[in-house]
Protein backbone atom coordinates (compact mmCIF):
# COMPACT_ATOMS: atom_id res chain seq x y z
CA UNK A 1 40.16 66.97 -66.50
CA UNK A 2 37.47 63.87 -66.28
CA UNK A 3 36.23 62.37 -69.42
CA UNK A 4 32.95 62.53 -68.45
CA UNK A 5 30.47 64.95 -71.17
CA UNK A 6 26.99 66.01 -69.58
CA UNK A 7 24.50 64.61 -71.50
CA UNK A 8 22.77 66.51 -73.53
CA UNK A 9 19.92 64.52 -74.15
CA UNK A 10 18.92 64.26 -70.56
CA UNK A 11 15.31 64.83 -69.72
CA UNK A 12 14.00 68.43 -69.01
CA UNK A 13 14.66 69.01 -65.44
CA UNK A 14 16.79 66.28 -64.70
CA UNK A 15 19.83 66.65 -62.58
CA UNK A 16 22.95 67.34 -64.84
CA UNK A 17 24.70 64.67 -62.92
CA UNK A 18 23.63 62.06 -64.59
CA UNK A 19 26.59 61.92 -67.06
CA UNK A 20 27.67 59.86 -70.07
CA UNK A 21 30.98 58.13 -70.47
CA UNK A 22 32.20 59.77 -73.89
CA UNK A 23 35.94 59.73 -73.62
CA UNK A 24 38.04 63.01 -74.38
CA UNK A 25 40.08 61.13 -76.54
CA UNK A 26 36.87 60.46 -78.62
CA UNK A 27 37.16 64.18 -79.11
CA UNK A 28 40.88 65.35 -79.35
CA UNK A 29 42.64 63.02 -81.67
CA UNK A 30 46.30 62.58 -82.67
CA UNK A 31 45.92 61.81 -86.48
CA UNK A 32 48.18 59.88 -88.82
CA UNK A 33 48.04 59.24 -92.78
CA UNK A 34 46.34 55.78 -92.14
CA UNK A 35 43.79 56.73 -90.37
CA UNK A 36 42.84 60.26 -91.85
CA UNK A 37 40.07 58.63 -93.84
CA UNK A 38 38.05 57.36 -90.54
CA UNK A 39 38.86 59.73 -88.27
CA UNK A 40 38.69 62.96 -90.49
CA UNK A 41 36.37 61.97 -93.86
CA UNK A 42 33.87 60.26 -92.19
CA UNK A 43 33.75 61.83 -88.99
CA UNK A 44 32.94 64.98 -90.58
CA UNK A 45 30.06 63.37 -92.10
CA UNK A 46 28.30 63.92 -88.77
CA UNK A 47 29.21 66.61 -87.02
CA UNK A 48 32.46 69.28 -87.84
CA UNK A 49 36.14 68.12 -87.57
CA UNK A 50 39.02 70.15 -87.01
CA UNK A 51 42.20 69.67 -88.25
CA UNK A 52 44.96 71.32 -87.20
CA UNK A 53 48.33 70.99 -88.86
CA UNK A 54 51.30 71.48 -86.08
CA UNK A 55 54.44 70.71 -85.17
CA UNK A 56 55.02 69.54 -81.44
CA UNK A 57 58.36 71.64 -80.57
CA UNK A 58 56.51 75.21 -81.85
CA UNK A 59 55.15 77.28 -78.98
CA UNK A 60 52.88 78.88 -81.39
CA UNK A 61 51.19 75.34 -82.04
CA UNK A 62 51.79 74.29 -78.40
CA UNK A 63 49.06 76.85 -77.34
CA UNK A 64 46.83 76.60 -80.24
CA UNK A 65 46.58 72.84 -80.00
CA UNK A 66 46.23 73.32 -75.78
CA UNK A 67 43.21 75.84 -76.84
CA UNK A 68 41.49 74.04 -79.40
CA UNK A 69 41.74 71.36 -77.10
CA UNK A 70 40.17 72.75 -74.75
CA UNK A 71 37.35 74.16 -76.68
CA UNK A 72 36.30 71.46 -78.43
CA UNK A 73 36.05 69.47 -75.20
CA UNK A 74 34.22 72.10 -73.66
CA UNK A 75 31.64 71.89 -77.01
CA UNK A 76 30.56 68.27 -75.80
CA UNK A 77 30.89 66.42 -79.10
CA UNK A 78 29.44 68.31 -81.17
CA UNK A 79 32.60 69.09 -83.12
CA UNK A 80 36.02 66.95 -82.88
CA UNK A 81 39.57 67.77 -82.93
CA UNK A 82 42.39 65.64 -85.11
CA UNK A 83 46.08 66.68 -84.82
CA UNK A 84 48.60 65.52 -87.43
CA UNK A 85 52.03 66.39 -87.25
CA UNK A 86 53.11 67.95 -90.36
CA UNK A 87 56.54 66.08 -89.96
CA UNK A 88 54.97 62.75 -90.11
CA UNK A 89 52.45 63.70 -92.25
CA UNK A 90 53.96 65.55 -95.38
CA UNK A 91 51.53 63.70 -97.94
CA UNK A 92 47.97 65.11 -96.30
CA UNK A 93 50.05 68.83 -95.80
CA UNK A 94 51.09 68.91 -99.33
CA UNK A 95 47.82 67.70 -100.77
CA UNK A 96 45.87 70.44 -98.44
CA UNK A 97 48.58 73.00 -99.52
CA UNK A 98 49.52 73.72 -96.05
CA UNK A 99 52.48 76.53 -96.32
CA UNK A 100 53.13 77.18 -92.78
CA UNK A 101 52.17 76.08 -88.94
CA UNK A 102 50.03 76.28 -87.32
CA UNK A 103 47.24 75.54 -89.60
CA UNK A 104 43.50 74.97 -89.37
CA UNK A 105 41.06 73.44 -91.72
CA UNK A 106 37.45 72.60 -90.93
CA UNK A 107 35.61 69.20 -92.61
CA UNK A 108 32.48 68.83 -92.91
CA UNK A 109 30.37 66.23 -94.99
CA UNK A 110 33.26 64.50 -96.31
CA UNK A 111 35.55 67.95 -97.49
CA UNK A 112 37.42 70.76 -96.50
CA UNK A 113 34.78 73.96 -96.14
CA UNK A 114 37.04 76.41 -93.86
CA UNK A 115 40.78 76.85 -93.39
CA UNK A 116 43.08 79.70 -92.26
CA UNK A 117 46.99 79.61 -90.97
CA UNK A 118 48.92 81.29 -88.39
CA UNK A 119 48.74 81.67 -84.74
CA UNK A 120 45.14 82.66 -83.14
CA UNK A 121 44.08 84.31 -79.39
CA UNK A 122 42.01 82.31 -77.65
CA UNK A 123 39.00 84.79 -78.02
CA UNK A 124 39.52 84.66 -82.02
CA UNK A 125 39.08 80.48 -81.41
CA UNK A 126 36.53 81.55 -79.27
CA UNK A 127 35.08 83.48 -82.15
CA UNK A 128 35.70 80.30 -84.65
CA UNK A 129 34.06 77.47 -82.29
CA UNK A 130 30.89 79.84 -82.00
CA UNK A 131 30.44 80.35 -85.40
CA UNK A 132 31.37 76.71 -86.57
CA UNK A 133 28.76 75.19 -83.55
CA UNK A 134 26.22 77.74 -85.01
CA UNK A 135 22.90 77.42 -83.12
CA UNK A 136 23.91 74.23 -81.58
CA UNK A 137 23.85 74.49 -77.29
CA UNK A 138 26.65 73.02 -76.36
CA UNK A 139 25.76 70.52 -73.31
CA UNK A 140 27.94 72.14 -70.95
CA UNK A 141 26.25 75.95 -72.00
CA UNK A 142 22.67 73.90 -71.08
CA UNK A 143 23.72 72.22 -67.88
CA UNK A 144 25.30 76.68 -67.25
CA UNK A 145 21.79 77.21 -67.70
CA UNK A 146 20.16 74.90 -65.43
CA UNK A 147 22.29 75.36 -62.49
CA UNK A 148 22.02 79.32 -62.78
CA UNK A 149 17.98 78.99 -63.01
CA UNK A 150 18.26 76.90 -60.11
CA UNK A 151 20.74 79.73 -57.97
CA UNK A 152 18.41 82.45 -59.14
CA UNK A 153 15.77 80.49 -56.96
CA UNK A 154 18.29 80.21 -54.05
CA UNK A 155 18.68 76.41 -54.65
CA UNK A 156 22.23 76.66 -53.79
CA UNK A 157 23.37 72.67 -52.94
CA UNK A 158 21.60 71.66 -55.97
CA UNK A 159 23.35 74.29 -58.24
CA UNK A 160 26.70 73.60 -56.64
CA UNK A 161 26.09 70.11 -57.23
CA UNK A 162 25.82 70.99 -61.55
CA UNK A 163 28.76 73.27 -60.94
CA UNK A 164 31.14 70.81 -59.58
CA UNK A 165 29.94 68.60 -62.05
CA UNK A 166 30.93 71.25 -64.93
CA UNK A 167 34.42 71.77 -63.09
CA UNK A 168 35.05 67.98 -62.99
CA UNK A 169 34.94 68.16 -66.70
CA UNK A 170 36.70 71.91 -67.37
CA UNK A 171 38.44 72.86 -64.46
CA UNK A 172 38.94 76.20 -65.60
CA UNK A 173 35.67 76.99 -67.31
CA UNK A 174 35.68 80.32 -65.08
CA UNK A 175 31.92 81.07 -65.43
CA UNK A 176 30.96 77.77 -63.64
CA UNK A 177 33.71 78.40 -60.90
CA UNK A 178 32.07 81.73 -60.09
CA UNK A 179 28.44 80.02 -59.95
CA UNK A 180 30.37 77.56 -57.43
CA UNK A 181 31.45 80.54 -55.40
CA UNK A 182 27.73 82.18 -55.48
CA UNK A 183 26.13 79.16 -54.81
CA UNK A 184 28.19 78.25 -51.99
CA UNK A 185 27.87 81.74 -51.07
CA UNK A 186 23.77 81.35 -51.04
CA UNK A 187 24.22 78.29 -48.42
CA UNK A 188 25.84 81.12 -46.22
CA UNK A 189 28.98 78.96 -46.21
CA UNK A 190 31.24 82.15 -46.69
CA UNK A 191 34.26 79.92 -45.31
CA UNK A 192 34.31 77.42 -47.63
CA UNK A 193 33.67 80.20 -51.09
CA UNK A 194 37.01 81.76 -49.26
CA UNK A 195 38.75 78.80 -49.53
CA UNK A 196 37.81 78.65 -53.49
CA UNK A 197 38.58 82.07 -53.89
CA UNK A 198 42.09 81.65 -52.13
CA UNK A 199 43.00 78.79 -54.35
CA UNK A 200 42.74 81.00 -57.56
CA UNK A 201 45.63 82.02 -59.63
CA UNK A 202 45.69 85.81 -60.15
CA UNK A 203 44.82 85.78 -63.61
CA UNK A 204 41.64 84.09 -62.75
CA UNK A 205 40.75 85.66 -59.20
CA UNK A 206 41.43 88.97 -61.68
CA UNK A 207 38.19 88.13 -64.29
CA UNK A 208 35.47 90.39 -64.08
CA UNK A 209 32.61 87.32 -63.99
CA UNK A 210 34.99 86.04 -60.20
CA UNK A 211 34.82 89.73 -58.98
CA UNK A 212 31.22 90.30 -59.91
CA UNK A 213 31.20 86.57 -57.32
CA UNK A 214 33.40 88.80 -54.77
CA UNK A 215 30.77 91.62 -54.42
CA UNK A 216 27.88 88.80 -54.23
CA UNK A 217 30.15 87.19 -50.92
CA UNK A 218 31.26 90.52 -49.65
CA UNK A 219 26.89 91.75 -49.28
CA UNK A 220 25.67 88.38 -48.26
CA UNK A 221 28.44 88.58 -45.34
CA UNK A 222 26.99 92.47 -44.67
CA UNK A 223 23.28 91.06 -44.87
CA UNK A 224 24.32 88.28 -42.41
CA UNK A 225 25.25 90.87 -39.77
CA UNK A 226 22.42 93.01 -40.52
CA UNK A 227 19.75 93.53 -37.63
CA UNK A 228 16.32 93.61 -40.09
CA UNK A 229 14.83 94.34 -36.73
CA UNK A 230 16.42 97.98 -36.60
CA UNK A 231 13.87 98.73 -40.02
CA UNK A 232 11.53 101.06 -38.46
CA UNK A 233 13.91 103.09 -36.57
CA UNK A 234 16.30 103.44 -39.40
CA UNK A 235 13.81 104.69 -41.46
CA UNK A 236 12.52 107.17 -38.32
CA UNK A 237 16.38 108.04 -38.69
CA UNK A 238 16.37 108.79 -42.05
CA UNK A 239 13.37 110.81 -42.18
CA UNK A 240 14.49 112.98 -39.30
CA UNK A 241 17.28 113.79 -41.09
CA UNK A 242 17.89 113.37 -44.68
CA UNK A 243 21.52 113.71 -44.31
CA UNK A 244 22.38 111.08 -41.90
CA UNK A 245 24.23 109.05 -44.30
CA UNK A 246 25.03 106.33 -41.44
CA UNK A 247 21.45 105.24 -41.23
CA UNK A 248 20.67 106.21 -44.53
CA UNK A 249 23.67 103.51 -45.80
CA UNK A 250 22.49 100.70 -43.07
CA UNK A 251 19.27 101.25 -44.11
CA UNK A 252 20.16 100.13 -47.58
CA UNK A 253 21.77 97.44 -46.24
CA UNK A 254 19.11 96.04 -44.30
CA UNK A 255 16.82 96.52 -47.30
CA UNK A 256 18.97 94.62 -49.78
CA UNK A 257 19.54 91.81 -47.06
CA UNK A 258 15.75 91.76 -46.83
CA UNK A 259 15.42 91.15 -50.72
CA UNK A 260 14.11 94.66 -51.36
CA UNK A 261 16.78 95.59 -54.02
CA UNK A 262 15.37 98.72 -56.02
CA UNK A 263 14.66 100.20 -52.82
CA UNK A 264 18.35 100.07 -51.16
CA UNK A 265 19.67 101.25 -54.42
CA UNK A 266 17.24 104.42 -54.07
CA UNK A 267 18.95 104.80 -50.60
CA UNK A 268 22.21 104.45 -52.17
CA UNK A 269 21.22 106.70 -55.11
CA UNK A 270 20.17 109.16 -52.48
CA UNK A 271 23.37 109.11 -50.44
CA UNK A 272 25.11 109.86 -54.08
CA UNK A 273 23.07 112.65 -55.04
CA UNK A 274 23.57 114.45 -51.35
CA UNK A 275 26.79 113.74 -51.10
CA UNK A 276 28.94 111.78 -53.38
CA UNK A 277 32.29 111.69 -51.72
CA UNK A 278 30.72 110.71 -48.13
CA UNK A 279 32.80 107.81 -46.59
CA UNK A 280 35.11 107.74 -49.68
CA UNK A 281 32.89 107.08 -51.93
CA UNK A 282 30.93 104.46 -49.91
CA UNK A 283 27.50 104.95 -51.29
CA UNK A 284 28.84 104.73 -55.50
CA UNK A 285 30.96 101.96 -54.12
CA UNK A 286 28.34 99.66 -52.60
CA UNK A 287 26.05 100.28 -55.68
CA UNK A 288 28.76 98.93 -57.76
CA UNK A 289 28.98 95.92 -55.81
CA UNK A 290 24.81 95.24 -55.64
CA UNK A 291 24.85 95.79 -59.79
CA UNK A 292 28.03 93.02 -59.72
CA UNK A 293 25.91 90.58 -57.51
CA UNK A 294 22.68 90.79 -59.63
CA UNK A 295 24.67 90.87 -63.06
CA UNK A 296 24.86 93.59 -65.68
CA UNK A 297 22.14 92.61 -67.67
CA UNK A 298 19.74 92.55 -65.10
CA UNK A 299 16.93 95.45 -66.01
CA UNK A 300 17.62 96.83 -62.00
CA UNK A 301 20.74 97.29 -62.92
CA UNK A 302 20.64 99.01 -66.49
CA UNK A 303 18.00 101.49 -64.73
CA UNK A 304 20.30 102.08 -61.52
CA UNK A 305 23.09 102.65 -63.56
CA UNK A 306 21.46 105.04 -65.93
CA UNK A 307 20.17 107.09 -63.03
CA UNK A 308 23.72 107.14 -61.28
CA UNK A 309 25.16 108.06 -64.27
CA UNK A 310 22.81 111.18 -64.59
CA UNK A 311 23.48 111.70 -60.67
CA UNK A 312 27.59 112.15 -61.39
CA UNK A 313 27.18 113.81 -64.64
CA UNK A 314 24.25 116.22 -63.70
């Protein structure tokens, strides 16, 4: 992982390369009695520290230490991290009344204002970062931002460029290696987003935010082979005959490769409604895999899915 934090004081608009040299270990700390003063007390007096109470040999505090890590990295200094090993540390642990590893307390302005023991998923840390950060945007959450306003407006090197950047800080910040798949995938460089996608452990190539990357790659390749010259006579086709899911299906193709979105998903909606089981399912599965590429949230899809779901349900 680099030790490079985006900046978060950047100018508006400017690339999210331009980093600043703040060192992890700036961030994640290995404490000690001497030192608890300056690197707990008074770092809390401007922004959160965490303090987590461990023991090196415990699983339990092997993972929570690995996640915290991780987290607070990810947060971009606006919280820090100490670590003291209770063994070498039994004066702080008994003045803090720590009973048990691993244990977390929170500083802020000086004293102790959060705390709780035993061992936590990494969505309940999740959970705990989020709440501690409170409205505070995390620099890595605002450089997110910029690079997926920029692949929303097909600027695909220049998002892939704040993407890799991301990755060279969290290599496994999964929502910035699926905006490096999509905008590779906008470049048309299918080979190379393969190649990502290959090099993915299971777990990962298994989150629904990489699949919902999968479907974007799997249409752009159909819209790559799609005549858009065949428009007319598809839609000749389809008139002719309602029921000629073949052209009705490429015609929804074409139409989605031409940027016409709600109106492939009415071809697909149609193809449902006539005949839902056509092709195995082709016409329920494509729309499944349009709704991935544009994202859940998008108000085409929360319409499109509340007619399909009238469609199979009627």
């Amino acid at each position: 992982m680099s030790n490079l934090i985006i900046d978060p004081n950047q100018p508006e608009g400017a690339s999210s390369n331009n980093l600043s040299p703040v060192a992890a270990a700036d961030l994640v700390k290995e404490g000690d009695t001497p030192n608890f003063t300056a690197d707990v007390i008074d770092a809390s007096m401007e922004q959160p520290v965490i303090v987590l109470f461990w023991v090196p040999d415990s699983e339990p505090c092997q993972i929570m230490a690995a996640t915290l890590s991780k987290l607070v990295v990810r947060a971009g200094g606006l919280v820090k991290l100490v670590k003291l090993n209770v063994n070498d540390n039994q004066a702080i642990a008994q003045q803090l009344k720590v009973q048990s590893v691993p244990t977390v307390f929170v500083f802020q302005g000086g004293r102790p204002v959060d705390a709780f023991a035993g061992a936590q998923s990494e969505t309940q840390l999740e959970s705990f970062m989020t709440k501690l950060i409170g409205d505070a945007k995390p620099p890595i959450e605002a450089a997110m931002d910029q690079a997926l306003e920029l692949l929303n407006t097909n600027q695909g090197a220049e998002a892939e460029a704040i993407f890799t950047a991301i990755l060279s800080q969290d290599s496994g910040y999964i929502p910035a290696i699926s905006g490096l798949i999509r905008a590779i995938v906008v470049m048309g460089e299918f080979e190379r987003a393969d190649e990502i996608l290959n090099g993915l452990d299971a777990k990962t190539r298994a989150n629904v935010t990489i699949c919902q990357a999968v479907s974007a790659l799997e249409l752009a390749r159909q819209s790559a082979c799609v005549d858009t010259s065949a428009l007319t006579d598809l839609e000749q086709q389809v008139h002719a005959d309602p029921k000629n899911f073949d052209a009705r299906f490429a015609l929804a193709q074409l139409l989605f490769a031409s940027h016409r979105t709600e109106e492939a998903i009415d071809q697909l909606l149609e193809i449902v409604r006539l005949d839902r089981a056509w092709n195995d399912a082709a016409g329920r599965k494509q729309l499944i895999k349009i709704f991935d590429a544009i994202g859940p949230m998008d108000p085409i899809t929360i319409d499109a899915r509340k007619r399909l779901s009238a469609i199979l349900f009627s």
